[in-house]
N, C-alpha and C. Protein backbone atom coordinates (compact mmCIF):
# COMPACT_ATOMS: atom_id res chain seq x y z
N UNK A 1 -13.11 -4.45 -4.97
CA UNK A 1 -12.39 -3.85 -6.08
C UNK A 1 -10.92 -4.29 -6.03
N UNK A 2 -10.65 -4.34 -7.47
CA UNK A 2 -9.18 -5.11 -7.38
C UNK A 2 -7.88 -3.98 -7.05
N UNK A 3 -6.69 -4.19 -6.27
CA UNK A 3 -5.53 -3.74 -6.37
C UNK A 3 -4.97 -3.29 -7.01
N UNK A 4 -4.95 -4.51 -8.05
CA UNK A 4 -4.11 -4.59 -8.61
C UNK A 4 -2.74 -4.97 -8.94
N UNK A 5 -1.45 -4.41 -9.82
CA UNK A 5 -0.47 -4.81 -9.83
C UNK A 5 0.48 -2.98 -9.38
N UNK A 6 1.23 -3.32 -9.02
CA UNK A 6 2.02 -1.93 -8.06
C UNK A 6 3.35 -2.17 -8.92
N UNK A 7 3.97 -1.53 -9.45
CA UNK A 7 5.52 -1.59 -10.22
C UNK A 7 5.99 0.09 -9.18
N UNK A 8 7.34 -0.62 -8.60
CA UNK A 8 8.06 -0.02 -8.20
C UNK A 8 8.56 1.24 -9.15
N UNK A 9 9.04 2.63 -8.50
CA UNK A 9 9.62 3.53 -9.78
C UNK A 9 10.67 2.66 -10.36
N UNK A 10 11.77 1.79 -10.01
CA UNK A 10 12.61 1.31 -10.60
C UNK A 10 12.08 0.10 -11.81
N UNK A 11 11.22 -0.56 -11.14
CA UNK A 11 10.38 -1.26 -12.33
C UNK A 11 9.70 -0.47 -13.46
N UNK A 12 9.15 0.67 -13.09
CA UNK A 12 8.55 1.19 -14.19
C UNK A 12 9.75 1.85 -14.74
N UNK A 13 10.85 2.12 -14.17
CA UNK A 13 11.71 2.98 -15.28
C UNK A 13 12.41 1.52 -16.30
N UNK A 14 12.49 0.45 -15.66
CA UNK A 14 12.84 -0.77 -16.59
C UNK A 14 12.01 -0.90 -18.03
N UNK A 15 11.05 -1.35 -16.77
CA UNK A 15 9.66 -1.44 -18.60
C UNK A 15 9.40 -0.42 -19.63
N UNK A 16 9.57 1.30 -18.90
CA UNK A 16 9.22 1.79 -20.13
C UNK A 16 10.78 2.12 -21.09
N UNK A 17 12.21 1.93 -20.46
CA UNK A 17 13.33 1.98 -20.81
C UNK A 17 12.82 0.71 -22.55
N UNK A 18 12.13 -0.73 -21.46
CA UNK A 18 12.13 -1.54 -22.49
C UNK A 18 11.30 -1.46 -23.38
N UNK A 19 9.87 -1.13 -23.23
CA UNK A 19 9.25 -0.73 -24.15
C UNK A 19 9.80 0.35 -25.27
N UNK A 20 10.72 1.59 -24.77
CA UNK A 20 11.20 2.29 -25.74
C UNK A 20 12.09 1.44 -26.74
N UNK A 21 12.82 0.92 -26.23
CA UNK A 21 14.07 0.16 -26.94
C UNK A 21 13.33 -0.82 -27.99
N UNK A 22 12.20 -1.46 -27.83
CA UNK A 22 11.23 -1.97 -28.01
C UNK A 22 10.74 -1.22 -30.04
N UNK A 23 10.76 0.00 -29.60
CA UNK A 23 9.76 0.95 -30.31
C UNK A 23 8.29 1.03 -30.22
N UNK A 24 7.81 0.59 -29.21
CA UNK A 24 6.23 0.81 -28.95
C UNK A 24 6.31 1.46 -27.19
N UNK A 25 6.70 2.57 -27.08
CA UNK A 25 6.31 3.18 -26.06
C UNK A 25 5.01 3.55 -25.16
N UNK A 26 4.05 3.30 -26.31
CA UNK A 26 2.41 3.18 -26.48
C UNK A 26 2.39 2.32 -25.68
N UNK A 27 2.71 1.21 -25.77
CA UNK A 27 2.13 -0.30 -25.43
C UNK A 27 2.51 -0.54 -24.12
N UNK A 28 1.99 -1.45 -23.45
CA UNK A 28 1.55 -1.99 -21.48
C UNK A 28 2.76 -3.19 -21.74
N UNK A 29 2.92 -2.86 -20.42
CA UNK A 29 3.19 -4.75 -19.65
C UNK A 29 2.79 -5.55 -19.46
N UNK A 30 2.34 -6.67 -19.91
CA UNK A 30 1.69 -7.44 -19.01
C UNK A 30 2.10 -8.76 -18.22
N UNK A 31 1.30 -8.69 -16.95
CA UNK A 31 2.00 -9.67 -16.05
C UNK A 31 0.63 -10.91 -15.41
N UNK A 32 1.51 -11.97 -15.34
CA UNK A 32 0.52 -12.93 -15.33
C UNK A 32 1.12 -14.08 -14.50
N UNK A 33 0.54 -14.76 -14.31
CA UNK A 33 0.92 -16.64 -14.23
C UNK A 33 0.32 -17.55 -15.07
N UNK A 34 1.83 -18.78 -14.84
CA UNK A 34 0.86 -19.90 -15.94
C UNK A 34 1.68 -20.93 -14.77
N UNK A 35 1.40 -22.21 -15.49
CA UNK A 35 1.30 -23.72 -14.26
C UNK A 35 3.19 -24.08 -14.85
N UNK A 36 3.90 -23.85 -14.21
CA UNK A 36 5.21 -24.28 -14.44
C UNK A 36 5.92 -24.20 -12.63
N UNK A 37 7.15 -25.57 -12.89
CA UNK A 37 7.76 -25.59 -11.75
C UNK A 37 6.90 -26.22 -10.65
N UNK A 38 8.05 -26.67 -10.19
CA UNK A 38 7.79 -27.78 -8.96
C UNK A 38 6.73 -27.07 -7.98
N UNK A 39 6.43 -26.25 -7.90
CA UNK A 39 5.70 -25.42 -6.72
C UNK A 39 4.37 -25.50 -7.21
N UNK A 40 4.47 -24.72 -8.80
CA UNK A 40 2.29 -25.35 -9.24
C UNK A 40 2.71 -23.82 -10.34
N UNK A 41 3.05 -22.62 -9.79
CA UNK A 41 3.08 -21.70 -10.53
C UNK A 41 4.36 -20.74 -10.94
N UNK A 42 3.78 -19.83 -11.97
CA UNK A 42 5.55 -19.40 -11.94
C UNK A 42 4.88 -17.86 -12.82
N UNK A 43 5.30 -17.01 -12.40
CA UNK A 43 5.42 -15.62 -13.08
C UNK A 43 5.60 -15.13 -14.72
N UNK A 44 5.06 -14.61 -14.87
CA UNK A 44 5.22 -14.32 -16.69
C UNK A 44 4.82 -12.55 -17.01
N UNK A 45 6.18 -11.89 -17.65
CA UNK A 45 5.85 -11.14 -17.96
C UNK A 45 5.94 -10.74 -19.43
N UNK A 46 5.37 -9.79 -19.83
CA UNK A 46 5.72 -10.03 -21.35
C UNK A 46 5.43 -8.27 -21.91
N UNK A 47 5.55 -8.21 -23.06
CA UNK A 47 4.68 -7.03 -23.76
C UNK A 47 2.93 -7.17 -23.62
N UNK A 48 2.54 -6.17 -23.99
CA UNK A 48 1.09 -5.96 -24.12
C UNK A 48 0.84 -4.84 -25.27
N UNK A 49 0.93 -5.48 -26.49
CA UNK A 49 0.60 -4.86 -27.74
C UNK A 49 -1.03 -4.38 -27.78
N UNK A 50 -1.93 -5.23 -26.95
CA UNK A 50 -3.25 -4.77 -27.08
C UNK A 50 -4.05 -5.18 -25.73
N UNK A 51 -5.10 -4.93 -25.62
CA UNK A 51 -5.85 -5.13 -24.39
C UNK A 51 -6.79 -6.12 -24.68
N UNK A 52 -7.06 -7.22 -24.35
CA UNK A 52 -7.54 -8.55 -24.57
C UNK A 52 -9.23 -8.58 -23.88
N UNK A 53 -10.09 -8.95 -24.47
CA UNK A 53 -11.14 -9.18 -23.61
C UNK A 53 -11.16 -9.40 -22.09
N UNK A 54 -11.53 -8.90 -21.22
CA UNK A 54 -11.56 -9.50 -19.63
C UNK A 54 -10.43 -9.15 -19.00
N UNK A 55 -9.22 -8.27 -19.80
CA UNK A 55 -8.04 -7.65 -19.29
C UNK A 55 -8.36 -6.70 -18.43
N UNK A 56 -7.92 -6.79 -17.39
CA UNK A 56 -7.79 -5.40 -16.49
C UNK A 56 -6.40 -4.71 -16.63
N UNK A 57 -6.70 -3.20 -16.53
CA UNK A 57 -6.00 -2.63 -16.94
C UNK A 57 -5.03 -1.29 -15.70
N UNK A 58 -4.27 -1.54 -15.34
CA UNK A 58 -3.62 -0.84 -14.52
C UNK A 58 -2.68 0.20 -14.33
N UNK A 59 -2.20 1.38 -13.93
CA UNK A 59 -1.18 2.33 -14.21
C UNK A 59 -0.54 2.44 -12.84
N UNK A 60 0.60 2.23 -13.05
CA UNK A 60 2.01 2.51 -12.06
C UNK A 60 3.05 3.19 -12.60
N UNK A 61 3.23 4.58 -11.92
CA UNK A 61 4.43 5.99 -12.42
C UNK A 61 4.25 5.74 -13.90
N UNK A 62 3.15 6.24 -14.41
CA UNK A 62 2.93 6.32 -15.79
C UNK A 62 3.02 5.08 -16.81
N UNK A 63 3.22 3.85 -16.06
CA UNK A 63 3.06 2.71 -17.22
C UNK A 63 2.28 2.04 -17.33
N UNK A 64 1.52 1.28 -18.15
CA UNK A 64 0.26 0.81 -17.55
C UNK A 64 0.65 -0.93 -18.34
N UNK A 65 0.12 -1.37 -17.16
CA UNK A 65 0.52 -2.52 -16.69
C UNK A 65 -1.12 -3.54 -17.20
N UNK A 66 -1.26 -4.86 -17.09
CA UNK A 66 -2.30 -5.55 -18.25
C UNK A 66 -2.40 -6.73 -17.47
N UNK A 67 -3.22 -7.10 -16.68
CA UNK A 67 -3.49 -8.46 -16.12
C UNK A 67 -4.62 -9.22 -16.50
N UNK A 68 -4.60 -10.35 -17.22
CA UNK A 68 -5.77 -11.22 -17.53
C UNK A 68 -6.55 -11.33 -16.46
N UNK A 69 -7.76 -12.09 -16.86
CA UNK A 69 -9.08 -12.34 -15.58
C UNK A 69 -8.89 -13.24 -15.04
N UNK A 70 -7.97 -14.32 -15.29
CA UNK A 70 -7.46 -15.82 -14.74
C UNK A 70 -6.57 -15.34 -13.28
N UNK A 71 -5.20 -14.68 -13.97
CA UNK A 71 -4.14 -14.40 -12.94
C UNK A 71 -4.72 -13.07 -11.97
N UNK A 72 -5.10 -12.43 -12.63
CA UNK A 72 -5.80 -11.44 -11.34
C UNK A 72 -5.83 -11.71 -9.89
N UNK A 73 -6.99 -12.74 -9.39
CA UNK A 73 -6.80 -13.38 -8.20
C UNK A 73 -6.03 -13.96 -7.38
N UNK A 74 -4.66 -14.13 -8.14
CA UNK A 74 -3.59 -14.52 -7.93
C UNK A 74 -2.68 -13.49 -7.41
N UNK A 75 -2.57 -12.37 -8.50
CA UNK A 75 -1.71 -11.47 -8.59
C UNK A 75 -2.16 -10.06 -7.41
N UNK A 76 -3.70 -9.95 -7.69
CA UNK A 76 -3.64 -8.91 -6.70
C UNK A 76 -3.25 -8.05 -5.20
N UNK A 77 -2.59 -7.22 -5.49
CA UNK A 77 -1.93 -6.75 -4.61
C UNK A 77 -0.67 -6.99 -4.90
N UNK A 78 0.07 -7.62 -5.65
CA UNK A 78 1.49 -7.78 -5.97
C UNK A 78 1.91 -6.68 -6.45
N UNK A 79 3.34 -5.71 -5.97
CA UNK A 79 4.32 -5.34 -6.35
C UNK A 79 5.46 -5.55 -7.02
N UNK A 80 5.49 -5.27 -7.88
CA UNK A 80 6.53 -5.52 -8.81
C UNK A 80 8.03 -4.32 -8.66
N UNK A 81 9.30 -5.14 -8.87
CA UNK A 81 10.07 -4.69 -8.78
C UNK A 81 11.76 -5.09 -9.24
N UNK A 82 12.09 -3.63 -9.82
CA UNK A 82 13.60 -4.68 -10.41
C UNK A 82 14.95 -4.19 -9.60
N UNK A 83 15.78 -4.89 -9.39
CA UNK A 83 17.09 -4.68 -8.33
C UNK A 83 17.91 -5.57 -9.58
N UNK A 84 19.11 -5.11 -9.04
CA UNK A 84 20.31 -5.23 -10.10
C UNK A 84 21.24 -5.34 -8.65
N UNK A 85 21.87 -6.55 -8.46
CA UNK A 85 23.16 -6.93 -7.68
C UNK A 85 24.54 -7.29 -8.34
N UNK A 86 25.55 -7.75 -7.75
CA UNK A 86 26.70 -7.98 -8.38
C UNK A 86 26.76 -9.26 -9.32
N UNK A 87 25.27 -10.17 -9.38
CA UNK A 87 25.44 -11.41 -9.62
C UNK A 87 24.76 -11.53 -10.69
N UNK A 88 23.28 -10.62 -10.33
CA UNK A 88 22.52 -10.65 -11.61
C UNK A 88 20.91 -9.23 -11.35
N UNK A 89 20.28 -9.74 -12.63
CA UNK A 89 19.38 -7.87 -12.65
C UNK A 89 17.96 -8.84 -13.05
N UNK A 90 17.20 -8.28 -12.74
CA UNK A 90 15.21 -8.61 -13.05
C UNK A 90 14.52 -8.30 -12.22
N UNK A 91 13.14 -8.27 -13.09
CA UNK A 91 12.12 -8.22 -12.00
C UNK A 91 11.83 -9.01 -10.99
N UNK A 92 11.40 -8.54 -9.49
CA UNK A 92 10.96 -9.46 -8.50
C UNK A 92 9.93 -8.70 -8.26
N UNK A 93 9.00 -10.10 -7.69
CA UNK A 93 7.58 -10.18 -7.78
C UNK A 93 7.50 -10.71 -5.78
N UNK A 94 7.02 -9.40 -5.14
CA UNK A 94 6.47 -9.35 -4.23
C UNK A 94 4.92 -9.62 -3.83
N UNK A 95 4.39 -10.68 -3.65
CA UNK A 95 2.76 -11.13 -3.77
C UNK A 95 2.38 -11.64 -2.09
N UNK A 96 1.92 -10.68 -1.89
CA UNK A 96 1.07 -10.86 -0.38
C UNK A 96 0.05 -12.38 -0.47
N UNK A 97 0.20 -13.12 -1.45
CA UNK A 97 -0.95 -14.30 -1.56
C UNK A 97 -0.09 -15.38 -1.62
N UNK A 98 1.48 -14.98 -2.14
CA UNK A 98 2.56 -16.34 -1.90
C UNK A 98 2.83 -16.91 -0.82
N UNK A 99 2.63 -18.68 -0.65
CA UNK A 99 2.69 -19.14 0.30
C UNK A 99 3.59 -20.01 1.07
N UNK A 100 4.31 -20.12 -0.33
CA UNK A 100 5.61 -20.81 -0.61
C UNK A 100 6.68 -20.74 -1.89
N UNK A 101 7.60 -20.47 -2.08
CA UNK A 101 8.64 -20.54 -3.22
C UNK A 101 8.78 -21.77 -3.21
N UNK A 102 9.53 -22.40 -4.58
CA UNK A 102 10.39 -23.84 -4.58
C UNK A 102 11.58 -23.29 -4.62
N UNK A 103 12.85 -23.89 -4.14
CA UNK A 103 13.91 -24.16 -4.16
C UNK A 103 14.93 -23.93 -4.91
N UNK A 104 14.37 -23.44 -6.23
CA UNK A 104 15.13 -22.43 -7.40
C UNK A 104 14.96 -21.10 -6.91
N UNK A 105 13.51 -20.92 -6.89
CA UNK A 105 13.00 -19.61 -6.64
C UNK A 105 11.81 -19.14 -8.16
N UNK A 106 11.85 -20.48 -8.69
CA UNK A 106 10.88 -20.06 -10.20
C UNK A 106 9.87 -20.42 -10.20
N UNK A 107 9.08 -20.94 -9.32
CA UNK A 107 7.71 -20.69 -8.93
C UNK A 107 7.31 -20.97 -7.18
N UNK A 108 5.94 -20.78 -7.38
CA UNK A 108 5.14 -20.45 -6.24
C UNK A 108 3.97 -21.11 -6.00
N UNK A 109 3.80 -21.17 -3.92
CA UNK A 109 2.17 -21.83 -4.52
C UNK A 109 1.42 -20.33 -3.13
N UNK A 110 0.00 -20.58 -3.83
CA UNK A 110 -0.70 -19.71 -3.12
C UNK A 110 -1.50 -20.32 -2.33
């Protein structure tokens, strides 16, 4: 059985801050990968207006979070999380399956 995706309270107070601002408070996160960057992969998060065939569907401190059937295997067990420093603010993506970063830091290989 899958993990899933884990959003920190500070991540979930981001997303649903953004979803409100948004005007669909209703609506998920969803988080994924696609093939970008020197490494092979790279993180993608986005809205989730609807739940897609083969979507799994997840809840962290009340937000519920939307992972395709592709990135799943990838993603599971990843924590999500947002920190704000003096330099700059976003989500970071903690993944027990990452095996390497590239050299920016914008993708990954597993």
């Amino acid at each position: 059985m899958a993990k899933g995706i884990i959003l920190t309270a500070a991540a979930a107070d981001k997303a649903r801050q953004m979803l409100q601002n948004r005007g669909t408070p209703a609506a998920a996160i969803r988080v994924g990968v696609t093939t970008a960057g020197c490494s092979g992969l790279s993180y993608k998060l986005e809205y989730a207006d609807q739940v897609e065939e083969g979507d799994q569907v997840f809840e962290s401190h009340g937000v519920r979070v939307v992972v395709d059937e592709k990135s799943l295997p990838v993603l599971d067990g990843t924590e999500v999380d947002f920190a704000t420093n003096a330099f700059k603010s976003g989500f970071k993506f903690v993944n027990p399956r990452e095996k390497e970063r590239c050299g920016c830091g914008e993708s990954f290989k597993i």
